[in-house]
Protein backbone atom coordinates (compact mmCIF):
# COMPACT_ATOMS: atom_id res chain seq x y z
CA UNK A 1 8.69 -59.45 36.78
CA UNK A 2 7.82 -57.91 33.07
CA UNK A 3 9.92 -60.04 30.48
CA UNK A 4 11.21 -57.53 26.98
CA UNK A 5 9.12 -58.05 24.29
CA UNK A 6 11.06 -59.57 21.88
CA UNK A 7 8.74 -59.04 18.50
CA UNK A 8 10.43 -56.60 16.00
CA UNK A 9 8.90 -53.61 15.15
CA UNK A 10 10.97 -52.13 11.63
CA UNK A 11 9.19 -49.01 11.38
CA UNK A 12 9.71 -47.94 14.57
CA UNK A 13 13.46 -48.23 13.39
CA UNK A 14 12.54 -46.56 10.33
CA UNK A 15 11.10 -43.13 12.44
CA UNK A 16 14.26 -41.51 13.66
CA UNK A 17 15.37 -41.92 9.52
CA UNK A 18 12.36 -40.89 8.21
CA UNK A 19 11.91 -38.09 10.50
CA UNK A 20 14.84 -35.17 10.58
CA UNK A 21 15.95 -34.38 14.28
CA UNK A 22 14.31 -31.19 15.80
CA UNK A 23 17.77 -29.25 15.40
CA UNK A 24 17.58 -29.82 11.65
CA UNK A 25 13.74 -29.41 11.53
CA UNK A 26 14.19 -26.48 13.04
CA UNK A 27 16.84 -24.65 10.72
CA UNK A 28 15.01 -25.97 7.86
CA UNK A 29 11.69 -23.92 9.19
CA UNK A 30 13.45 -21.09 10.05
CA UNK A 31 14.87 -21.20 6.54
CA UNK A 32 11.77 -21.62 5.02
CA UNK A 33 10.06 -18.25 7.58
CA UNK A 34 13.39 -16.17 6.30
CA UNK A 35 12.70 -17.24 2.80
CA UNK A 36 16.33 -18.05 2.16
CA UNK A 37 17.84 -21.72 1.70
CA UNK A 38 19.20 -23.27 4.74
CA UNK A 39 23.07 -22.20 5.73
CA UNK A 40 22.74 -18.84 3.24
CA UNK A 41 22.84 -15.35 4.51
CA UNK A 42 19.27 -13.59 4.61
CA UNK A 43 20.62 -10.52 5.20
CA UNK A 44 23.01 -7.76 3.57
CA UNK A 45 23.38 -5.05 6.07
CA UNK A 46 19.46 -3.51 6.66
CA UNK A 47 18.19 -5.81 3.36
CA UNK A 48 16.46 -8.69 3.46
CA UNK A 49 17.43 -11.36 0.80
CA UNK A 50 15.02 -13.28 -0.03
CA UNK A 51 15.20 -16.70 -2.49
CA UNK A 52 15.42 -16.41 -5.84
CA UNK A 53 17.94 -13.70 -4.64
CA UNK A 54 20.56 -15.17 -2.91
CA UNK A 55 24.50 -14.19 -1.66
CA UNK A 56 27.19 -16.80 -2.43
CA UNK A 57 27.34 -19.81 -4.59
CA UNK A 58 24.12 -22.84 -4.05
CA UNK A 59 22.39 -19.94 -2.34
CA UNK A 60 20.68 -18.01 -5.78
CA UNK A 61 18.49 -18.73 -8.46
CA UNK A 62 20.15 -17.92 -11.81
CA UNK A 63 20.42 -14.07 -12.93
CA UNK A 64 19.44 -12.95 -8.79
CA UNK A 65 23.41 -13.07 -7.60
CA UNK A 66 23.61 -10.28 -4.96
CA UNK A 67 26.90 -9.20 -4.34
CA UNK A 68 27.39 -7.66 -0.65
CA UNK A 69 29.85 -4.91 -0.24
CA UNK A 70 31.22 -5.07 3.20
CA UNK A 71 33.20 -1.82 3.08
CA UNK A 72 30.25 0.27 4.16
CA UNK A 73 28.78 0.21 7.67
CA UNK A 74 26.38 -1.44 7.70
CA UNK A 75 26.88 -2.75 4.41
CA UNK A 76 25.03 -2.58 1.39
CA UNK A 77 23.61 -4.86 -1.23
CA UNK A 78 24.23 -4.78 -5.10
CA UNK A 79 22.59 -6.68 -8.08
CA UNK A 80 25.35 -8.23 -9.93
CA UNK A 81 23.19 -8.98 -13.25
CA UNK A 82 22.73 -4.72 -13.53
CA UNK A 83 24.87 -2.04 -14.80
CA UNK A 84 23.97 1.30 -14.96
CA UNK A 85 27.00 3.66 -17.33
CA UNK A 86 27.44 7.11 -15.83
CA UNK A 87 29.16 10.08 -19.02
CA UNK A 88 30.53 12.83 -17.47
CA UNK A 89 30.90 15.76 -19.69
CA UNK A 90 32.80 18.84 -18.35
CA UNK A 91 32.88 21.85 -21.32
CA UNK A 92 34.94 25.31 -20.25
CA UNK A 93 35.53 28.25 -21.89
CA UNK A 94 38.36 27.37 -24.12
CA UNK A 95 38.70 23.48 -23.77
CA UNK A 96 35.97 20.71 -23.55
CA UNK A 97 36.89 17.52 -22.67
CA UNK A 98 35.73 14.28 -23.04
CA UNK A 99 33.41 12.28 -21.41
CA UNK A 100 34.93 10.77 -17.97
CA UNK A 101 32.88 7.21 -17.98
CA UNK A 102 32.24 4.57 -15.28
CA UNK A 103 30.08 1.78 -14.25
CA UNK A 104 28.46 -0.34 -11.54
CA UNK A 105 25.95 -2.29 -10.45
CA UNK A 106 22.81 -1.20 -9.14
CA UNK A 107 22.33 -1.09 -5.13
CA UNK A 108 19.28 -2.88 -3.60
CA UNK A 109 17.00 -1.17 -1.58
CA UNK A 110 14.24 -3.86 -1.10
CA UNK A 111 12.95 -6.97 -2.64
CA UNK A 112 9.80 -8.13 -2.64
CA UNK A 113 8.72 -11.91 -4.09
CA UNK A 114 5.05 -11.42 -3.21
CA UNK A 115 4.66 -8.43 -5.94
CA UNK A 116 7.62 -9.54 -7.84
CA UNK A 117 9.61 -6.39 -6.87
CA UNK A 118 13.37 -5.31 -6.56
CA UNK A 119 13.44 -1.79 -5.64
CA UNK A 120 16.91 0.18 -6.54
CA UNK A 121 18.76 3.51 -6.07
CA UNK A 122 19.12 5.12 -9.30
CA UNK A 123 21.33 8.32 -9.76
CA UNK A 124 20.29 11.40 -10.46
CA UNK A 125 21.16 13.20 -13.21
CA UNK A 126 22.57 17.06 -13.50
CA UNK A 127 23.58 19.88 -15.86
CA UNK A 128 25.41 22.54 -14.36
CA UNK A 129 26.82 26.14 -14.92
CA UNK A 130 30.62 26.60 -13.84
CA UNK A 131 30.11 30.00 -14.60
CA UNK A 132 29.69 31.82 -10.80
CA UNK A 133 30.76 35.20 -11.88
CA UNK A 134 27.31 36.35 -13.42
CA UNK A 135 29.05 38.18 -16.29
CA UNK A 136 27.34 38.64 -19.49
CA UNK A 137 30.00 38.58 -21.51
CA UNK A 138 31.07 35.23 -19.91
CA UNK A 139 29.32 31.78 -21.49
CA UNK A 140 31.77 30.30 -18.69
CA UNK A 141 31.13 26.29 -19.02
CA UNK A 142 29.05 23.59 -18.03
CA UNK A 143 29.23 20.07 -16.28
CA UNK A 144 26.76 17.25 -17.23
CA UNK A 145 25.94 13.87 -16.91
CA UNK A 146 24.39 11.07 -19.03
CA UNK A 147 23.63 7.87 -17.56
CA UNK A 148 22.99 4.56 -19.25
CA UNK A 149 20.90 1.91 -17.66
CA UNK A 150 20.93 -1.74 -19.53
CA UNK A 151 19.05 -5.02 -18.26
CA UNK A 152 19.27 -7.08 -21.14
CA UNK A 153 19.74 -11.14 -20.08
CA UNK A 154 18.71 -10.29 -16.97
CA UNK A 155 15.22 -11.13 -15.11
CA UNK A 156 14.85 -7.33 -14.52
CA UNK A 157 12.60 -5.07 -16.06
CA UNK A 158 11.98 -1.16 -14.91
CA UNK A 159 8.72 -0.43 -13.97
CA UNK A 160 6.34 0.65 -16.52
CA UNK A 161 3.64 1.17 -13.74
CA UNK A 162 5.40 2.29 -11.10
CA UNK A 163 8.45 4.89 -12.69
CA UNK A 164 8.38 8.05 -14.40
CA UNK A 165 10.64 10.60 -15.90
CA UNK A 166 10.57 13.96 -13.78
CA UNK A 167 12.81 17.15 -14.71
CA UNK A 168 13.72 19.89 -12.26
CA UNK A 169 15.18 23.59 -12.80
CA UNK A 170 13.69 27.19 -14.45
CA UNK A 171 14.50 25.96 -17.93
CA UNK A 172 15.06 21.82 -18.54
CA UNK A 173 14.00 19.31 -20.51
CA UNK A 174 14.83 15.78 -19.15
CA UNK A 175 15.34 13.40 -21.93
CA UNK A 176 15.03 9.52 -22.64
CA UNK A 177 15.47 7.06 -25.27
CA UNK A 178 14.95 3.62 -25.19
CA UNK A 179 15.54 0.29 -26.85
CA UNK A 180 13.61 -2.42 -25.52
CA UNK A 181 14.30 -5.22 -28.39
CA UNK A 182 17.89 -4.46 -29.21
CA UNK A 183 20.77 -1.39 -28.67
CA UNK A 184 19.27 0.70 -31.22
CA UNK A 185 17.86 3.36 -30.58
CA UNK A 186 13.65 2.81 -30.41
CA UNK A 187 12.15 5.69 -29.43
CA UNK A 188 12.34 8.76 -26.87
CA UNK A 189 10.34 10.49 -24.21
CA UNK A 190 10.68 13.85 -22.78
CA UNK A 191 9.57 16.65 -20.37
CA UNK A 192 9.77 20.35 -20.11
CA UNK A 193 10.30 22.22 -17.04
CA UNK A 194 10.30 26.43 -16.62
CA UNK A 195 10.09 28.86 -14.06
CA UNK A 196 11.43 32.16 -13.80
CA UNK A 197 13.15 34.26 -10.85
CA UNK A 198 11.49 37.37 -11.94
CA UNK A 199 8.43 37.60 -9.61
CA UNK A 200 6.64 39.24 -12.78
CA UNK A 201 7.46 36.46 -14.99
CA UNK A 202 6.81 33.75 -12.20
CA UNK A 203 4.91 30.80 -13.60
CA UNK A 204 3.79 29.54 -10.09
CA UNK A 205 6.28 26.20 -9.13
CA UNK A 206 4.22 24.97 -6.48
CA UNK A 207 5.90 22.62 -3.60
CA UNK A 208 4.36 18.73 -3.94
CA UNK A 209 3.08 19.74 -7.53
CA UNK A 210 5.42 18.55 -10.85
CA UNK A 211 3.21 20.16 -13.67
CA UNK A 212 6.04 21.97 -16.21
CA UNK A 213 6.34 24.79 -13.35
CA UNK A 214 9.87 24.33 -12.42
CA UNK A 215 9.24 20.39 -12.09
CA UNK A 216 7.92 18.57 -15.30
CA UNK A 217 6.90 14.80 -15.18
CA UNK A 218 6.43 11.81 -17.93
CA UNK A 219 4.34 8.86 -17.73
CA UNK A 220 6.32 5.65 -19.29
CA UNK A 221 4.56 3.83 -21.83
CA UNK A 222 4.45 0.14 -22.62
CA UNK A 223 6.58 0.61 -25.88
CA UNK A 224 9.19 1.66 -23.86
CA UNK A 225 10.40 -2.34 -22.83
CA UNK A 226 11.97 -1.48 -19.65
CA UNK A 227 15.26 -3.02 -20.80
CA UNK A 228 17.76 -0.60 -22.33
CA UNK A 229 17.59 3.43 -21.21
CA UNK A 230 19.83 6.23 -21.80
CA UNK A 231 18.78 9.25 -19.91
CA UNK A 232 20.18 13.17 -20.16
CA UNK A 233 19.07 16.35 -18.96
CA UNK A 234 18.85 19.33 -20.73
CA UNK A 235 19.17 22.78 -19.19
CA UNK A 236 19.28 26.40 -20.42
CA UNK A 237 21.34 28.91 -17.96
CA UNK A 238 20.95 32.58 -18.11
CA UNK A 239 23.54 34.78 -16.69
CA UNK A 240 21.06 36.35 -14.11
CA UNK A 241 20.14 32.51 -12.32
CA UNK A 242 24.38 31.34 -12.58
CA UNK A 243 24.64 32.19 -9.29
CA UNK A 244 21.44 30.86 -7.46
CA UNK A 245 20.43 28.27 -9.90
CA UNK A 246 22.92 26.81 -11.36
CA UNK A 247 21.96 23.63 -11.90
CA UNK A 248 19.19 21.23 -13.90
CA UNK A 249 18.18 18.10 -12.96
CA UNK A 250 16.05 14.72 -14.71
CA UNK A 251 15.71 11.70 -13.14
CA UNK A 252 14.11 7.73 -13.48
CA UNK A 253 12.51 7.44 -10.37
CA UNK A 254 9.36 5.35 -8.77
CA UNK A 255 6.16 7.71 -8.81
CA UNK A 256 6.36 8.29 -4.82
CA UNK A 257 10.16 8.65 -4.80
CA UNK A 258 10.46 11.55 -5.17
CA UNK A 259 8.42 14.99 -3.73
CA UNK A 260 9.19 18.40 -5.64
CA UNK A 261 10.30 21.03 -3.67
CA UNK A 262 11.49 24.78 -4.96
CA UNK A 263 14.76 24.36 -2.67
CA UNK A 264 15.95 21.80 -5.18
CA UNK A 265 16.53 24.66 -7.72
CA UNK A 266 18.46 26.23 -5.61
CA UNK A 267 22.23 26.22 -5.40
CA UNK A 268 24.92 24.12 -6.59
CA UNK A 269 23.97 20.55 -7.07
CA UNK A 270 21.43 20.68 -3.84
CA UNK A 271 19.54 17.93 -5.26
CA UNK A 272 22.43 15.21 -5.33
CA UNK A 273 23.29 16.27 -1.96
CA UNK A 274 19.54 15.55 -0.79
CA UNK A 275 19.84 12.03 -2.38
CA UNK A 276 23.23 11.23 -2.21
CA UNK A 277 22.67 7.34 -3.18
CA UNK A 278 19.92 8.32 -5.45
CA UNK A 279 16.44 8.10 -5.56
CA UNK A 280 14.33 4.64 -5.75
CA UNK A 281 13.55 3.07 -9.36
CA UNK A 282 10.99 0.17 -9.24
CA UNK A 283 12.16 -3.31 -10.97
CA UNK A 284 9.94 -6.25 -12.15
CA UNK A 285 11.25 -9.27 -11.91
CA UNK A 286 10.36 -12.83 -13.77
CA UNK A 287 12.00 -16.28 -13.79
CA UNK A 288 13.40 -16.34 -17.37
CA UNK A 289 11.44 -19.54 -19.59
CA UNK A 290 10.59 -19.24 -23.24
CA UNK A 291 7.90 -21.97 -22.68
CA UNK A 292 5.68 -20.61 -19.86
CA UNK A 293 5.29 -22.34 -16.53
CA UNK A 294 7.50 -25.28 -16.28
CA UNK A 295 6.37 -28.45 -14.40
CA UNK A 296 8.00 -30.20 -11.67
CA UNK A 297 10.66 -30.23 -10.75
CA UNK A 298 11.86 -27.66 -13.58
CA UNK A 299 9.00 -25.34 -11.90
CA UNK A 300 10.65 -22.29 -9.20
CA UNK A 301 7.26 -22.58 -7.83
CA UNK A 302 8.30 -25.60 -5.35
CA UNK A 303 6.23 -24.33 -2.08
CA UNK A 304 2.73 -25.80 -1.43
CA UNK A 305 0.32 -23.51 -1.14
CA UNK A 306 1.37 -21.96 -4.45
CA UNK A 307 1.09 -21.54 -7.93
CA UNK A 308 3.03 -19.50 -11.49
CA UNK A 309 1.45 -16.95 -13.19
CA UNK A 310 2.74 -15.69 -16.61
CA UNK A 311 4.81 -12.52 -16.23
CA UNK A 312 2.98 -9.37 -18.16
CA UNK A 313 6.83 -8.59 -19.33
CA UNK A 314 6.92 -8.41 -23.55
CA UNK A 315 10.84 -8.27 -23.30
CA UNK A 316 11.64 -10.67 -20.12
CA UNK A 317 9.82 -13.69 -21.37
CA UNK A 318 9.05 -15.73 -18.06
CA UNK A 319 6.64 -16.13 -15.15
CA UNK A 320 6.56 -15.48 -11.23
CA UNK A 321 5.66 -17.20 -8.46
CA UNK A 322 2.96 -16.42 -5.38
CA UNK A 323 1.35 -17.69 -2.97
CA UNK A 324 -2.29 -18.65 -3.06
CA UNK A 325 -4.88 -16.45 -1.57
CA UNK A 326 -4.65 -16.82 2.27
CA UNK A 327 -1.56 -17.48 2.57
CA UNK A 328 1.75 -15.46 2.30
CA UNK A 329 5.46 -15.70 2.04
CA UNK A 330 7.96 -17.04 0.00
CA UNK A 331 6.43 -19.64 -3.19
CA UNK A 332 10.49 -19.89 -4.17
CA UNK A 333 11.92 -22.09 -1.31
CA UNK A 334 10.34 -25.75 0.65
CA UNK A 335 7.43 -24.55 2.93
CA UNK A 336 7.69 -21.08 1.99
CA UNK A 337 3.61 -20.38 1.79
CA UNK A 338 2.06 -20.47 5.14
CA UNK A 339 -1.40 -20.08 6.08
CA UNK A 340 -2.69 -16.58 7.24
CA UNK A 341 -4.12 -16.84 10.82
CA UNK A 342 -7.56 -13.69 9.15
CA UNK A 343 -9.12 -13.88 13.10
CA UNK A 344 -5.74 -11.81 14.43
CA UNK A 345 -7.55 -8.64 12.23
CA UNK A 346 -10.91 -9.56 13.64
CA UNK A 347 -12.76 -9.51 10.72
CA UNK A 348 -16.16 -10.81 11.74
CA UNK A 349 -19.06 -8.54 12.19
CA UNK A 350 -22.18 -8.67 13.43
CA UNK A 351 -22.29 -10.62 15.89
CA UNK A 352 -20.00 -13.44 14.16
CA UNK A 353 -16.89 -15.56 15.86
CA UNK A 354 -14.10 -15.56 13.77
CA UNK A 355 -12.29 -19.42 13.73
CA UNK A 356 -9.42 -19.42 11.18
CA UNK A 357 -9.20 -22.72 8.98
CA UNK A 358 -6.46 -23.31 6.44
CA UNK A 359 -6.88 -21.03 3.08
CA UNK A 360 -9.71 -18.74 5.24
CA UNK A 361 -12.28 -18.60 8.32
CA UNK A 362 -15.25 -18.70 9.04
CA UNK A 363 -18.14 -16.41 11.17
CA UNK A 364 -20.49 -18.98 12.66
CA UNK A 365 -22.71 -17.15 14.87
CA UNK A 366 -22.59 -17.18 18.83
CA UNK A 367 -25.05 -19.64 21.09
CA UNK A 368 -28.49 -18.31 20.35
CA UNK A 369 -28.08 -16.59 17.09
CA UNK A 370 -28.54 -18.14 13.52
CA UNK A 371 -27.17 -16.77 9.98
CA UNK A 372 -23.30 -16.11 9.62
CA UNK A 373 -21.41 -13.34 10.81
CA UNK A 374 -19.19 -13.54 7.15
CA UNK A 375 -20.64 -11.26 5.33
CA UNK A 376 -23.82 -11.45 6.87
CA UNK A 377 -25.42 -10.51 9.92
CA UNK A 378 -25.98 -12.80 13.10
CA UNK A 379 -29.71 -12.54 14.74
CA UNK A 380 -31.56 -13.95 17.88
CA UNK A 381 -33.13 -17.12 17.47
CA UNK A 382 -35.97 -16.06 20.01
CA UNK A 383 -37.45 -12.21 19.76
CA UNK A 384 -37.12 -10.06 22.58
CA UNK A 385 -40.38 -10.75 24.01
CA UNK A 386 -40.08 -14.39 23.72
CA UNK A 387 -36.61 -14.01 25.89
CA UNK A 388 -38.15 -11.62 28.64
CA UNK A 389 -41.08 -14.36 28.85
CA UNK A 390 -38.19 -16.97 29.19
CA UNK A 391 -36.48 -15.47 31.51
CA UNK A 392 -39.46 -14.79 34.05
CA UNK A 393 -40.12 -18.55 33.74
CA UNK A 394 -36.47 -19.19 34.51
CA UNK A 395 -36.39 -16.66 37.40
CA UNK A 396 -39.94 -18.56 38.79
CA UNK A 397 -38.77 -21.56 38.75
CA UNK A 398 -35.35 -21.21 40.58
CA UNK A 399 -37.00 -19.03 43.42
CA UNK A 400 -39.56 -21.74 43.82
CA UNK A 401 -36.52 -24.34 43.91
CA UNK A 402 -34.61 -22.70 46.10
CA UNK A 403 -37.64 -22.40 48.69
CA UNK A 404 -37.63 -26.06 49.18
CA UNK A 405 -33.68 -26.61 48.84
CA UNK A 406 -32.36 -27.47 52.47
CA UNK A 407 -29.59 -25.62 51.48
CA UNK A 408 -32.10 -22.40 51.65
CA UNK A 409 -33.87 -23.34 54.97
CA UNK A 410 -30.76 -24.14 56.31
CA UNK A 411 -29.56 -20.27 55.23
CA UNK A 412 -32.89 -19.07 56.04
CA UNK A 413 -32.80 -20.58 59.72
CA UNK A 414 -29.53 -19.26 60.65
CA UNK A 415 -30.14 -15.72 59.10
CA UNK A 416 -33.59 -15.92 61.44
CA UNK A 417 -31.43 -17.23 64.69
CA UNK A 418 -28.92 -14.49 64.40
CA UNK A 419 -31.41 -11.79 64.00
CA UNK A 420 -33.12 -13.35 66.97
């Protein structure tokens, strides 16, 4: 009969408190693979949310709220830190009015915390003719817009890298003025864009090509500070294109965002109707700190496996977060940077057998080969002729075995009796 041990053994006690149960583990990893903070949504609709963004209170990082609208199916995801002002101007014949004005936040199309990326639909912007009746005598009116975008006190920046201004009709200029260090007014950019419906006048707007012919394009510039834009457009109407191109267009949009076509001229606000949410506008994002990368625990960075880098933002002092080489996912929550497993791309040559070790892999060679198969190249250890002289002694010396293996006579006996 065994008798219980009777000696006391604390830290086995002290495993099951030291050690979370698997359910708990479990939502805490999955957390951590989502790259959201356990028991907050990851998801608005088709968007991913990702920490520092974050829907509900406990579950963002200051300035990242994202407010999801539930009304639309499936619903959609807004940043509530943004506003973008939309002017409407409508001017007739005998009475202009003023400017009908509204505002909202901007709506999320994707966020990225490996690049440090929010991309956003931004609206498009249009001057039109209400003049249909293609009389000369008629100046008939016009209906515009003017947008507004402002990002001050928020982590957001637009894209000086990634966004440009582009202008669309036979006779526009798309305009922009900016203000990165305060509301008044810094500077401007603008582009022309002509074409003509006379085939003899015809400058040549190409489909895919934005050079001035019908489609005109701006690179931004770093002056521009990415923080306060007001945006108009600009177009010229002649009373032989009211009818079939009524209608100018600019727009702030990323640099593959948008793809010129000569159908966008055409008609009554055919553009808006091809983007009706607008097109995408590319946002930098930083954590906001006047005094660089904070240590721990004031640091965002709190995944291993990562580090901050100083934003390259003049007017969003701050930093980001990212994971070190190897590795990817989210440096903003517990366990967020996890190792990349490089052999699932096969990325040995030469001979090389990929075996993935945390923060990289390594190529050692196969049995019989020397050098490394990492940017190298694997060879024999024995020439060819040394092998084929090998492998006659080899093939000598297991015939001559086999001759004397009973196993063999016993084989070679039988074989003999049954042929007998």
């Amino acid at each position: 009969m065994t008798t219980p041990s009777l000696h006391f053994h604390p830290h086995k006690l002290l495993l099951p408190l030291l050690r979370p149960p698997p359910v708990i583990l479990l939502v805490i990893l999955a957390a951590a693979a989502d790259g959201q903070r356990p028991g907050c949504p990851d998801k608005c609709g088709d968007i991913d949310i990702a920490f520092p963004f974050g829907i509900g209170p406990d579950c963002f990082r200051g300035g990242f709220e994202v407010l999801c609208n539930h009304s639309y199916n499936p619903p959609r995801a807004f940043l509530a830190e943004s506003t973008i002002k939309s002017k409407v101007y409508h001017y007739g014949t005998v009475l202009s009015e003023g400017p009908q004005n509204s505002s909202w936040p901007l709506e999320l199309q994707s966020i990225s915390v490996a690049t440090g990326e929010a991309r956003v639909y931004a609206p498009i912007l249009y001057h039109c003719s209400t003049n249909r009746t293609n009389d000369p005598n008629q100046t008939g009116g016009f209906m515009s817009t003017e947008h507004v975008l402002t990002l001050y006190d928020t982590p957001f920046t637009v894209s000086l890298t990634r966004n440009v201004l582009i202008g669309i009709g036979l006779d526009v200029q798309a305009f922009l003025s900016y203000a990165p260090g305060g509301y008044t007014s810094h500077g401007s950019l603008d582009c022309d864009a002509k074409d003509s419906l006379d085939s003899r006048a015809r400058l040549g707007a190409r489909n895919g090509t934005c050079n001035g012919r019908g489609c005109c394009q701006a690179t931004l510039v770093a002056d521009d500070g990415g923080k306060h834009f007001n945006l108009e457009v600009r177009a010229h109407h002649s009373s032989s294109t009211l009818k079939t191109n009524p209608c100018g267009y600019g727009m702030l949009v990323e640099q593959s965002g948008y793809n010129f076509s000569t159908m966008d001229m055409l008609g009554n606000k055919t553009l808006l109707k091809s983007f009706p949410r607008g097109v995408a506008l590319s946002l930098d994002f930083a954590i906001q700190s006047n005094r660089g990368c904070p240590p721990p625990p004031d640091s965002a960075c709190v995944s291993g496996n990562s580090s901050c880098a100083i934003g390259p933002f003049t007017y969003t002092p701050g930093y980001f977060c990212k994971c070190w080489d190897h590795y990817n996912g989210n440096p903003y929550v517990p366990n967020g940077c996890q190792d990349i497993d490089e052999c699932l791309e096969n990325p040995c040559s030469n001979g090389g057998i990929c075996k993935n070790k945390p923060g990289g892999y390594d190529c050692p060679c196969k049995v019989g080969m020397k050098d490394d198969g990492k940017g190298g190249t694997c060879t024999d250890i024995f020439p060819l002729a040394a092998k084929v002289t090998v492998g006659k002694l080899l093939r000598h010396t297991a015939d001559r075995t086999n001759m004397y293996s009973p196993v063999a006579n016993l084989n070679h006996e039988y074989r003999t009796t049954c042929m007998t």
